[in-house]
Protein backbone atom coordinates (compact mmCIF):
# COMPACT_ATOMS: atom_id res chain seq x y z
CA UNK A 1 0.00 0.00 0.00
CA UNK A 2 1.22 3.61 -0.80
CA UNK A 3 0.42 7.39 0.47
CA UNK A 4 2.24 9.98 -0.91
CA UNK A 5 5.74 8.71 -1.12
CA UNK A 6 5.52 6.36 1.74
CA UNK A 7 4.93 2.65 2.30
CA UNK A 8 2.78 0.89 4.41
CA UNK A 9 2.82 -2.99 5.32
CA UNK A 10 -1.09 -4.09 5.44
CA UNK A 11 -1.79 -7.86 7.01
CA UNK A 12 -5.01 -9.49 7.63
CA UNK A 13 -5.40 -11.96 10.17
CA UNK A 14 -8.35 -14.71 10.94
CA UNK A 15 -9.91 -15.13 14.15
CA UNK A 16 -13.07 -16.68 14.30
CA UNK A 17 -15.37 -15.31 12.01
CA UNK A 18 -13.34 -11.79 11.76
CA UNK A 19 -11.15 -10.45 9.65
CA UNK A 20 -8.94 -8.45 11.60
CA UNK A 21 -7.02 -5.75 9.07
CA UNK A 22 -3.28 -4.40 10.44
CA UNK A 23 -1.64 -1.41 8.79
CA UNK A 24 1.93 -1.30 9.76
CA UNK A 25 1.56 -4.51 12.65
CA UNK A 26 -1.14 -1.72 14.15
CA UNK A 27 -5.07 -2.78 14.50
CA UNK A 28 -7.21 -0.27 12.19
CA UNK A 29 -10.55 -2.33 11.81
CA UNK A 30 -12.09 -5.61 11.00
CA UNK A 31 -14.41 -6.83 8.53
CA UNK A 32 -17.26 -9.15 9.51
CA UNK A 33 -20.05 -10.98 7.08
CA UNK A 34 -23.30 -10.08 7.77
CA UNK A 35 -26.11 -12.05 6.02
CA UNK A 36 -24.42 -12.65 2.95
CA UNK A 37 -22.68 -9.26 2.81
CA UNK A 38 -19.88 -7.80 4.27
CA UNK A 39 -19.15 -4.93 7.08
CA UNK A 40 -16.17 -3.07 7.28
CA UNK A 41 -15.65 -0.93 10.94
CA UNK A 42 -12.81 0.76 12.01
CA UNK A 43 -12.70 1.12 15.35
CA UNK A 44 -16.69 1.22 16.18
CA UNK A 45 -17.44 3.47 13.20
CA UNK A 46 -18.68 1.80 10.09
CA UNK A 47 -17.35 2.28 6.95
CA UNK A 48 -18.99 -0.37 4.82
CA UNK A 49 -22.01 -1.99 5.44
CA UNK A 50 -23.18 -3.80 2.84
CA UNK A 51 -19.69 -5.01 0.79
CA UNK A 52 -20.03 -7.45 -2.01
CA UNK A 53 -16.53 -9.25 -1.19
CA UNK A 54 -14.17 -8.68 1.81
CA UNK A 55 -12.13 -6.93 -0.93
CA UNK A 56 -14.67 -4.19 -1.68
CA UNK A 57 -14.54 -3.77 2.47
CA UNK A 58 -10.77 -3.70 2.75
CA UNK A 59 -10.57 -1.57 -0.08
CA UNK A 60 -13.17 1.04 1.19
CA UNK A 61 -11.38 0.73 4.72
CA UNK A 62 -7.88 1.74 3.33
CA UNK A 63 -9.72 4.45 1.37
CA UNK A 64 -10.76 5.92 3.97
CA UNK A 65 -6.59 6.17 5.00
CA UNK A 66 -6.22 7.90 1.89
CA UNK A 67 -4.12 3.93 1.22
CA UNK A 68 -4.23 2.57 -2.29
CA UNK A 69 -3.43 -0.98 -3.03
């Protein structure tokens, strides 16, 4: 992932049925299906509710970063 010049490490990481999302080894949100869809949160705000894949919700989470894969 990129900003501006810079680089950022991004790892995801299973546990149970979450999808916990790391930007530089630092928690920034999880992603969590929902009936068939998928929410993205970052902290307790929610970015995403309602993402096709959990790569439309990752995506839209880094957005939100200004991050660009």
């Amino acid at each position: 992932m990129s900003k501006k010049n810079q680089s950022f490490a991004v790892s995801l990481k299973n546990e149970d049925k979450l999808l916990k999302v790391f930007v530089d080894d630092q928690e920034i949100g999880q992603i969590e299906e929902n009936q068939g869809s998928f929410v993205g949160t970052l902290g307790k705000q929610v970015v995403i509710a309602a993402a096709q894949s959990e790569d439309e919700a990752l995506q839209t989470m880094l957005a939100s970063y200004n991050l660009y894969y």
